[in-house]
N, C-alpha and C. Protein backbone atom coordinates (compact mmCIF):
# COMPACT_ATOMS: atom_id res chain seq x y z
N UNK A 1 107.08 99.39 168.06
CA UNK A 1 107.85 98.82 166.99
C UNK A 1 109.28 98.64 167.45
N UNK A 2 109.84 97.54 167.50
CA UNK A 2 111.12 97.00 167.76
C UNK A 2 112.18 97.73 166.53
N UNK A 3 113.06 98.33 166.67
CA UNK A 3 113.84 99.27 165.94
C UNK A 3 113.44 100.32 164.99
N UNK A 4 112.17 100.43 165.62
CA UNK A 4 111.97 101.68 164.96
C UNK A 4 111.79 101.93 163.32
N UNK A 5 111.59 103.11 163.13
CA UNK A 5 111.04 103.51 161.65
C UNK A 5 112.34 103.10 160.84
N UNK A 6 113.43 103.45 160.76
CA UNK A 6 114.77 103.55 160.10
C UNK A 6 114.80 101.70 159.75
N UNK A 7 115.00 101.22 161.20
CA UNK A 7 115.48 98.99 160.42
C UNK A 7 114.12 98.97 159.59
N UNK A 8 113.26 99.37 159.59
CA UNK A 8 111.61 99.24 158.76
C UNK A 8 111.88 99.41 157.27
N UNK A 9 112.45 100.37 156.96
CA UNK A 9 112.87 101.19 155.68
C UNK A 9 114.11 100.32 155.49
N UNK A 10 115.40 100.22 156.19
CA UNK A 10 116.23 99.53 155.44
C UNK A 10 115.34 97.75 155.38
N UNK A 11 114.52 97.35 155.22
CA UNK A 11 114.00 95.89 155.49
C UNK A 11 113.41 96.26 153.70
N UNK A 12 113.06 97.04 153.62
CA UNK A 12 111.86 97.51 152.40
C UNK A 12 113.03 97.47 151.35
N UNK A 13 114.47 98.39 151.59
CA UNK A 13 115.26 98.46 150.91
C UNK A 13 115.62 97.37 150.38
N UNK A 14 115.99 96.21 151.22
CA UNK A 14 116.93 95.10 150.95
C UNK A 14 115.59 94.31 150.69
N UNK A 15 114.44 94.48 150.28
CA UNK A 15 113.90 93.59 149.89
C UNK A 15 113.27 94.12 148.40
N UNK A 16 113.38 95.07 148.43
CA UNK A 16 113.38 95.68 147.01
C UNK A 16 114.49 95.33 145.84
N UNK A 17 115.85 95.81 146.67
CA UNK A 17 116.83 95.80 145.85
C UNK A 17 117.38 94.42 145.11
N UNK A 18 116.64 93.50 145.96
CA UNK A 18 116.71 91.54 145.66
C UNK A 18 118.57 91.51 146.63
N UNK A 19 118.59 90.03 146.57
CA UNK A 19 119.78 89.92 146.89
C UNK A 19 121.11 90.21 145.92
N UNK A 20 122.25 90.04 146.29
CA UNK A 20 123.51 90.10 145.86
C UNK A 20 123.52 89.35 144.25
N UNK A 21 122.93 87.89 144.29
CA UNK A 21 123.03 86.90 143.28
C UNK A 21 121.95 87.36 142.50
N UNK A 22 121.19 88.39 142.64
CA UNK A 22 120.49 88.99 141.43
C UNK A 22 120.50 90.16 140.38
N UNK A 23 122.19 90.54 141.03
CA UNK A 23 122.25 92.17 140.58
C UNK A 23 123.02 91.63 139.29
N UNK A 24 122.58 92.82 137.84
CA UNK A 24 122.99 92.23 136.73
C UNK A 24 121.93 91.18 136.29
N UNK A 25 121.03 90.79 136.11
CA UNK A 25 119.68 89.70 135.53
C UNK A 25 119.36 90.66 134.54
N UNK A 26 118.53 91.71 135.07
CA UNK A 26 117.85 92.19 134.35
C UNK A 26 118.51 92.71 132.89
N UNK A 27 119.71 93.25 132.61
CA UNK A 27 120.19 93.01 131.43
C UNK A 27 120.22 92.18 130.71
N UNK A 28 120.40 90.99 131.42
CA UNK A 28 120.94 90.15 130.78
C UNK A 28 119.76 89.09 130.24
N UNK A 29 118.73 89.39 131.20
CA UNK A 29 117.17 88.97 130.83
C UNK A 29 116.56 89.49 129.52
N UNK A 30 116.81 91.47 129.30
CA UNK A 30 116.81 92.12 128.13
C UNK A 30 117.46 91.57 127.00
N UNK A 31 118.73 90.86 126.75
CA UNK A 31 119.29 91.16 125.95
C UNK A 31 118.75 89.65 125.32
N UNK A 32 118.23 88.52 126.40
CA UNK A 32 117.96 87.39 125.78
C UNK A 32 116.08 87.72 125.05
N UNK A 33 115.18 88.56 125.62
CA UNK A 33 114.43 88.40 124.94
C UNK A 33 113.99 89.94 123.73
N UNK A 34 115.08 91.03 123.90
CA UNK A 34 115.10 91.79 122.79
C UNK A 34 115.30 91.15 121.39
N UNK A 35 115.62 90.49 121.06
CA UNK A 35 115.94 89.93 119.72
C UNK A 35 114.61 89.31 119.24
N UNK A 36 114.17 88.55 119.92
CA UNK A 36 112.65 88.46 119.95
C UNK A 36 111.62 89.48 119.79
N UNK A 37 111.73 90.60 120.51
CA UNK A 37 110.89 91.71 120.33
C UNK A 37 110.87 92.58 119.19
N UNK A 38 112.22 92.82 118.63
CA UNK A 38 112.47 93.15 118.04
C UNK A 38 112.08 92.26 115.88
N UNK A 39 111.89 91.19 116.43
CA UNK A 39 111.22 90.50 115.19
C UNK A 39 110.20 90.34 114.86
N UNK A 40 109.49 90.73 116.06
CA UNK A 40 108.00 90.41 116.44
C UNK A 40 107.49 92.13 115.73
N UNK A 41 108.32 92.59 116.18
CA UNK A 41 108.33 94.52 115.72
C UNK A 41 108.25 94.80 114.08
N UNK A 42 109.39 94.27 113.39
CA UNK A 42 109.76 94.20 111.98
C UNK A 42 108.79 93.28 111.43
N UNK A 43 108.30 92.59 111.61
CA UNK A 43 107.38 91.12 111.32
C UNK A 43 106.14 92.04 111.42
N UNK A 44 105.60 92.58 111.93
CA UNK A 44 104.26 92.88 112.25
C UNK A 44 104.55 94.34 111.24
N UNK A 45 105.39 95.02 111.30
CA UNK A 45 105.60 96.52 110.02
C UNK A 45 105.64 96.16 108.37
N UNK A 46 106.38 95.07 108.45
CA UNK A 46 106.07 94.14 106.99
C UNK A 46 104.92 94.02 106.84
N UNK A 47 104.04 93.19 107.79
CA UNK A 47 103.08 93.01 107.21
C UNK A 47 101.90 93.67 106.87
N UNK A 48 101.81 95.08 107.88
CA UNK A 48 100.86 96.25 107.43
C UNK A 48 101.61 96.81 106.20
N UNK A 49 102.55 96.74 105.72
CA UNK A 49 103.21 97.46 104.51
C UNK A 49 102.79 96.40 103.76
N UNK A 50 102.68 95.25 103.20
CA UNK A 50 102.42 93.88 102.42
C UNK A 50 100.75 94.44 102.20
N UNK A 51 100.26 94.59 103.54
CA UNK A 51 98.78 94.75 103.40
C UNK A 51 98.34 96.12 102.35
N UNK A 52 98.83 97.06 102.99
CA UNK A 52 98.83 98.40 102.39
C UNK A 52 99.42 98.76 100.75
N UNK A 53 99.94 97.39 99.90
CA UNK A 53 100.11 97.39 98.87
C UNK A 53 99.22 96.80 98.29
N UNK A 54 99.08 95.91 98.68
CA UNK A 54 97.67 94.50 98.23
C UNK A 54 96.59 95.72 97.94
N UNK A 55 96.13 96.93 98.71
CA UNK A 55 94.96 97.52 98.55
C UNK A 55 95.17 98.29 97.54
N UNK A 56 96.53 98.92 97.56
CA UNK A 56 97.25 100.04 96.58
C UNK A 56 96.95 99.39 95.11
N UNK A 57 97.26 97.91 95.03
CA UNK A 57 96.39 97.55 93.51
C UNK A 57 95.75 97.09 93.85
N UNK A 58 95.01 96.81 94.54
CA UNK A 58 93.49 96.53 94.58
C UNK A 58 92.90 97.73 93.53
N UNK A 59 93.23 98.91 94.56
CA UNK A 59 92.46 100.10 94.07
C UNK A 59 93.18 100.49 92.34
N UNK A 60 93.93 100.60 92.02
CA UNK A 60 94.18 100.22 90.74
C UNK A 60 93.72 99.87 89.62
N UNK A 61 93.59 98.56 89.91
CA UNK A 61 92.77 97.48 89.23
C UNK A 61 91.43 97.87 88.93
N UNK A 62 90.75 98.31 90.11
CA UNK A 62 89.73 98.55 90.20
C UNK A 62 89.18 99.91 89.67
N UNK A 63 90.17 100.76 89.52
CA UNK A 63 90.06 102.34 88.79
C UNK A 63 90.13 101.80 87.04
N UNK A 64 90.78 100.96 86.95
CA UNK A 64 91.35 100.43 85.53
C UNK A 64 90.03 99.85 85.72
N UNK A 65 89.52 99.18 85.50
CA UNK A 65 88.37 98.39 85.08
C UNK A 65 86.58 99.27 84.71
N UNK A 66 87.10 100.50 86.01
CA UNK A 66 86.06 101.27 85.75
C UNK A 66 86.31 102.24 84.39
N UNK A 67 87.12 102.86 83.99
CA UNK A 67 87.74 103.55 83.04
C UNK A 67 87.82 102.35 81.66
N UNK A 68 88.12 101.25 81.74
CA UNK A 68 87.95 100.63 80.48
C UNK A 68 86.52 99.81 80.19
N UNK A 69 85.76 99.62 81.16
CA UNK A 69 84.41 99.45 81.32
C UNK A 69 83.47 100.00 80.54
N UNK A 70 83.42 101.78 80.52
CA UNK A 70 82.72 102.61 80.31
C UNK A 70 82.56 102.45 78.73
N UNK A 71 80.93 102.65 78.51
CA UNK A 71 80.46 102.78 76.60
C UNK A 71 81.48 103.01 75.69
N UNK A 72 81.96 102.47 74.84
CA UNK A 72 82.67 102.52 74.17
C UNK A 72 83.80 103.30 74.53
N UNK A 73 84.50 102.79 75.44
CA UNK A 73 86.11 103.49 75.99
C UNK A 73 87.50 103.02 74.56
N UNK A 74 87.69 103.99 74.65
CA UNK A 74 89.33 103.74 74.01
C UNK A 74 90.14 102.94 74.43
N UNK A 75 90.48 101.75 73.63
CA UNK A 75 91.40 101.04 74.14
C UNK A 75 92.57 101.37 74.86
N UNK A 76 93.40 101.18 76.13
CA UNK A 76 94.37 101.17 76.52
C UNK A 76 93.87 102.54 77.84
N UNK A 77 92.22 102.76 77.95
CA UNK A 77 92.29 103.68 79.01
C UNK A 77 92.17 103.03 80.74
N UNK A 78 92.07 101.53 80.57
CA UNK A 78 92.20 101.41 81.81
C UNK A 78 92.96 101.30 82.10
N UNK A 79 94.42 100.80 81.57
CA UNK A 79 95.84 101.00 81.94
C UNK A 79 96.20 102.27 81.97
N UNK A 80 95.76 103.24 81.31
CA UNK A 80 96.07 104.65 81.15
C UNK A 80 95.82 105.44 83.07
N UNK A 81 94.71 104.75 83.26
CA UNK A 81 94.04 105.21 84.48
C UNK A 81 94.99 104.18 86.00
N UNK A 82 95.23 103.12 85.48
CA UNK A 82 95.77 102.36 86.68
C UNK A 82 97.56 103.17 86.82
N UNK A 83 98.17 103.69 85.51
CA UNK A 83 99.25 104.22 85.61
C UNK A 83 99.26 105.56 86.94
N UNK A 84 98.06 106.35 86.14
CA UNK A 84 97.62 107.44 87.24
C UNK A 84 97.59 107.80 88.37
N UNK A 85 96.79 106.37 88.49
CA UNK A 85 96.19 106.53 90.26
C UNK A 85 97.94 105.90 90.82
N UNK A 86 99.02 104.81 90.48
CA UNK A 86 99.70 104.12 90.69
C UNK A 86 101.13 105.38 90.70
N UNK A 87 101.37 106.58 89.94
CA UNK A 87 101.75 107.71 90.19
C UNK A 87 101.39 108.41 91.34
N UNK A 88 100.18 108.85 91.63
CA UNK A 88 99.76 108.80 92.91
C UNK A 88 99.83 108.23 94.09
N UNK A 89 99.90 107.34 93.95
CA UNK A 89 99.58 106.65 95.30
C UNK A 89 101.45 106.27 96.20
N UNK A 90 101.82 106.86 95.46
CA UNK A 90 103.07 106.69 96.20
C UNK A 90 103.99 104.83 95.87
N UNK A 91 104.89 104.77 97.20
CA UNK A 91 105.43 103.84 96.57
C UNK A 91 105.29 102.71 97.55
N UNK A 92 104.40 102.49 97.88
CA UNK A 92 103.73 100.98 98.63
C UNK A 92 104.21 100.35 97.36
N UNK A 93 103.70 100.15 95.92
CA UNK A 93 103.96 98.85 95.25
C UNK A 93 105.02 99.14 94.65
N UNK A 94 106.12 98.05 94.69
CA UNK A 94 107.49 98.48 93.59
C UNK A 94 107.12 98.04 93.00
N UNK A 95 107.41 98.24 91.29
CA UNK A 95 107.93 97.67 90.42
C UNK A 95 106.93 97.20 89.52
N UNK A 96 106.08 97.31 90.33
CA UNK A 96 104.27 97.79 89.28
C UNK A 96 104.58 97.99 87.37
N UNK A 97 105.78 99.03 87.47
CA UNK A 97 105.50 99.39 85.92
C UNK A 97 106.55 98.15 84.75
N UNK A 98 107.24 97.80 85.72
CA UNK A 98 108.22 96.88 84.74
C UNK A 98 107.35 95.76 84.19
N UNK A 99 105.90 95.05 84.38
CA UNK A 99 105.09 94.69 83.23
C UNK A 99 104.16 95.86 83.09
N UNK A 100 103.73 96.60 83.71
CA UNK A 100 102.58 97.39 83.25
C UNK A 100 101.10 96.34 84.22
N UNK A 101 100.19 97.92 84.61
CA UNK A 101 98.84 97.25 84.74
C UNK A 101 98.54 96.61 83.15
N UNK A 102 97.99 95.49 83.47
CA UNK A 102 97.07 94.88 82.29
C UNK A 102 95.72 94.75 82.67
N UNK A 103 95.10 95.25 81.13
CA UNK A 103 93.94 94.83 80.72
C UNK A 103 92.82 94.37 79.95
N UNK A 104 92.18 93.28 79.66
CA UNK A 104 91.95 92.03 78.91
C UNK A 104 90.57 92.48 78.44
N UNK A 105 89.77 92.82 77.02
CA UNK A 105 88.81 92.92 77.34
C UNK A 105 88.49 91.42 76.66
N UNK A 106 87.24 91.00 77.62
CA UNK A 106 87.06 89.74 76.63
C UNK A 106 85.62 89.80 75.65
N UNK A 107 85.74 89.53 74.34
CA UNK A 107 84.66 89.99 73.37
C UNK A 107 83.52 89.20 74.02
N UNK A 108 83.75 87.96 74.04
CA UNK A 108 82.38 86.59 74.26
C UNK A 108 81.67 87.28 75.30
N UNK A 109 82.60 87.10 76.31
CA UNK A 109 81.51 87.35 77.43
C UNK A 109 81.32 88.85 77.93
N UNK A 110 81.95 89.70 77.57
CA UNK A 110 81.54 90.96 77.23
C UNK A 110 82.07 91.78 78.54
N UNK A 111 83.27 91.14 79.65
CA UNK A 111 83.58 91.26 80.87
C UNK A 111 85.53 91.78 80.34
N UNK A 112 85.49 92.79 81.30
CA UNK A 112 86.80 93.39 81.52
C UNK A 112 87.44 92.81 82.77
N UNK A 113 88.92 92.78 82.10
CA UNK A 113 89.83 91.74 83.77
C UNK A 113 91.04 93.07 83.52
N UNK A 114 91.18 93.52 85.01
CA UNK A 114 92.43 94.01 84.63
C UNK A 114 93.29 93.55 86.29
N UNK A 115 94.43 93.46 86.21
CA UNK A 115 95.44 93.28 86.68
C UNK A 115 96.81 93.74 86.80
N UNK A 116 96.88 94.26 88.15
CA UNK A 116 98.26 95.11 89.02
C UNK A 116 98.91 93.75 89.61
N UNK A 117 100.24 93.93 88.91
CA UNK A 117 101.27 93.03 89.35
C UNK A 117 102.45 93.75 90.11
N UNK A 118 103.33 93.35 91.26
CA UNK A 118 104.49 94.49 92.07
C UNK A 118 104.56 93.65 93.13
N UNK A 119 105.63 94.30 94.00
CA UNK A 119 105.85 94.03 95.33
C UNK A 119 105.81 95.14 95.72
N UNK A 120 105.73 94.75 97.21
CA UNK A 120 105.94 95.86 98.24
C UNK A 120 106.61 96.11 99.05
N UNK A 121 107.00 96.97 99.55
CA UNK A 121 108.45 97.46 99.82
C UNK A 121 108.77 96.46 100.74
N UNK A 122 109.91 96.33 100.95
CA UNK A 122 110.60 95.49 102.06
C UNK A 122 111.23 95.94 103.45
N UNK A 123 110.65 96.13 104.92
CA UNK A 123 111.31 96.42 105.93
C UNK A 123 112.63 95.32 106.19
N UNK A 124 112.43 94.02 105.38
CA UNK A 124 113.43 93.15 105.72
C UNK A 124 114.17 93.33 104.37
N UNK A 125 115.75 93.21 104.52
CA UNK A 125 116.59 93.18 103.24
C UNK A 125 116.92 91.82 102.59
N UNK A 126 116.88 92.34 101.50
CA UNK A 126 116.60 90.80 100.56
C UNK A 126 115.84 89.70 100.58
N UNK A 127 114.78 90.37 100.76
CA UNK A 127 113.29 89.93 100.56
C UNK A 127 112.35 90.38 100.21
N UNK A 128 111.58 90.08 99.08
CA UNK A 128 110.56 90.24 98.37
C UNK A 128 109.36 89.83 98.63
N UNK A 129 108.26 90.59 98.72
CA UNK A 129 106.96 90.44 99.15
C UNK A 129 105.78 90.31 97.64
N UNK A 130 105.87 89.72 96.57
CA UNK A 130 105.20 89.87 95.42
C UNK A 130 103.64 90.01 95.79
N UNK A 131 103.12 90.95 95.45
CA UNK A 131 101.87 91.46 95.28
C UNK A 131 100.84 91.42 93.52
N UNK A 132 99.77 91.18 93.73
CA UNK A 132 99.08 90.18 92.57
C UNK A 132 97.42 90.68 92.56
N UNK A 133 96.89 91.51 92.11
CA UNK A 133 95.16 91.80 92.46
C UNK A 133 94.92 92.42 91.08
N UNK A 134 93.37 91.53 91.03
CA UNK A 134 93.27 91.38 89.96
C UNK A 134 91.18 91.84 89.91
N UNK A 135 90.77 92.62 89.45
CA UNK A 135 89.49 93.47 89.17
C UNK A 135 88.94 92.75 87.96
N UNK A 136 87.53 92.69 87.86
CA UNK A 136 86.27 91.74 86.88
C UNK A 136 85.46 93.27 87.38
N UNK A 137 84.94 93.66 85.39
CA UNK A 137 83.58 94.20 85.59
C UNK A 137 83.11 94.37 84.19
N UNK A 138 82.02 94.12 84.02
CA UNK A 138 80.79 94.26 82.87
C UNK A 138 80.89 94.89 82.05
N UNK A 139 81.45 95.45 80.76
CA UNK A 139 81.59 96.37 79.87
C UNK A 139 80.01 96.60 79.89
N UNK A 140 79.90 97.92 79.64
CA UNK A 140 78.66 98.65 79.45
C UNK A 140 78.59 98.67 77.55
N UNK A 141 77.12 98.41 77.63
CA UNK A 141 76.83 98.29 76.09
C UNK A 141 75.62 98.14 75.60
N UNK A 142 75.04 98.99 74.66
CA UNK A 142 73.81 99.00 74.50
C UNK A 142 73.04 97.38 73.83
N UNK A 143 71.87 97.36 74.38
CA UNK A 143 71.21 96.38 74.00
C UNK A 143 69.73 96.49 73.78
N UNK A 144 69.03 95.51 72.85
CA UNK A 144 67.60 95.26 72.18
C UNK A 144 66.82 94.92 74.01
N UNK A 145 65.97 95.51 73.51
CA UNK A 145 65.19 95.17 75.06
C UNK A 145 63.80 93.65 74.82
């Protein structure tokens, strides 16, 4: 080997380290596509939080419908029950109570609708994510066979 182990290692060095006209990039490479990453970051946490409310009344709705469903239930127990579980469940949905879960029974067709209205929280400021789910089920009721 023509100069030996030592020019070998500085060759590795100076080809590692890049030249002169490259020192300083890599910041400056960071700083152009962090802003990007960083939206891509907040953008994607919104939207599992957006998701994770959508289910929060899903399930709601769906507790309310079973509770006002049931043989002759007392009026106002599936809202009674969507308040409950919506105490529970923490605060994925804002603002849920400023109309209230609603629930519709309808006489004709003999079918319960209830509906969780809210948003969900916001990782971005001053922006609102409105959230909307809405449960159908069969009032139970005796009948002539």
């Amino acid at each position: 080997m023509a100069g030996g182990p030592g020019r070998l290692l500085d060759r590795v060095r100076r080809r590692l380290a890049g030249s002169a006209a490259d020192r300083g990039a890599n910041p400056v490479e960071l700083a152009v596509v962090m802003p990007a990453i960083l939206v891509l970051l907040f953008a994607s946490i919104q939207a599992a939080v957006w998701f994770v409310a959508r289910a929060t009344a899903l399930n709601a709705a769906q507790s309310a419908v079973n509770a006002q469903r049931v043989h002759q239930a007392p009026a106002g127990a599936g809202e009674a029950r969507a308040v409950a579980f919506l105490n529970a469940a923490g605060d994925w949905l804002v603002g849920w109570d400023s109309p209230g879960p609603d629930c519709v029974i309808d006489i004709d067709t003999t079918e319960v609708v209830c509906t969780v209205t809210g948003t969900s929280l916001s990782v971005i400021p001053l922006v609102s994510f409105p959230v909307r789910q809405t449960a159908h089920g069969t009032v139970e009721r005796w009948t002539t066979g």
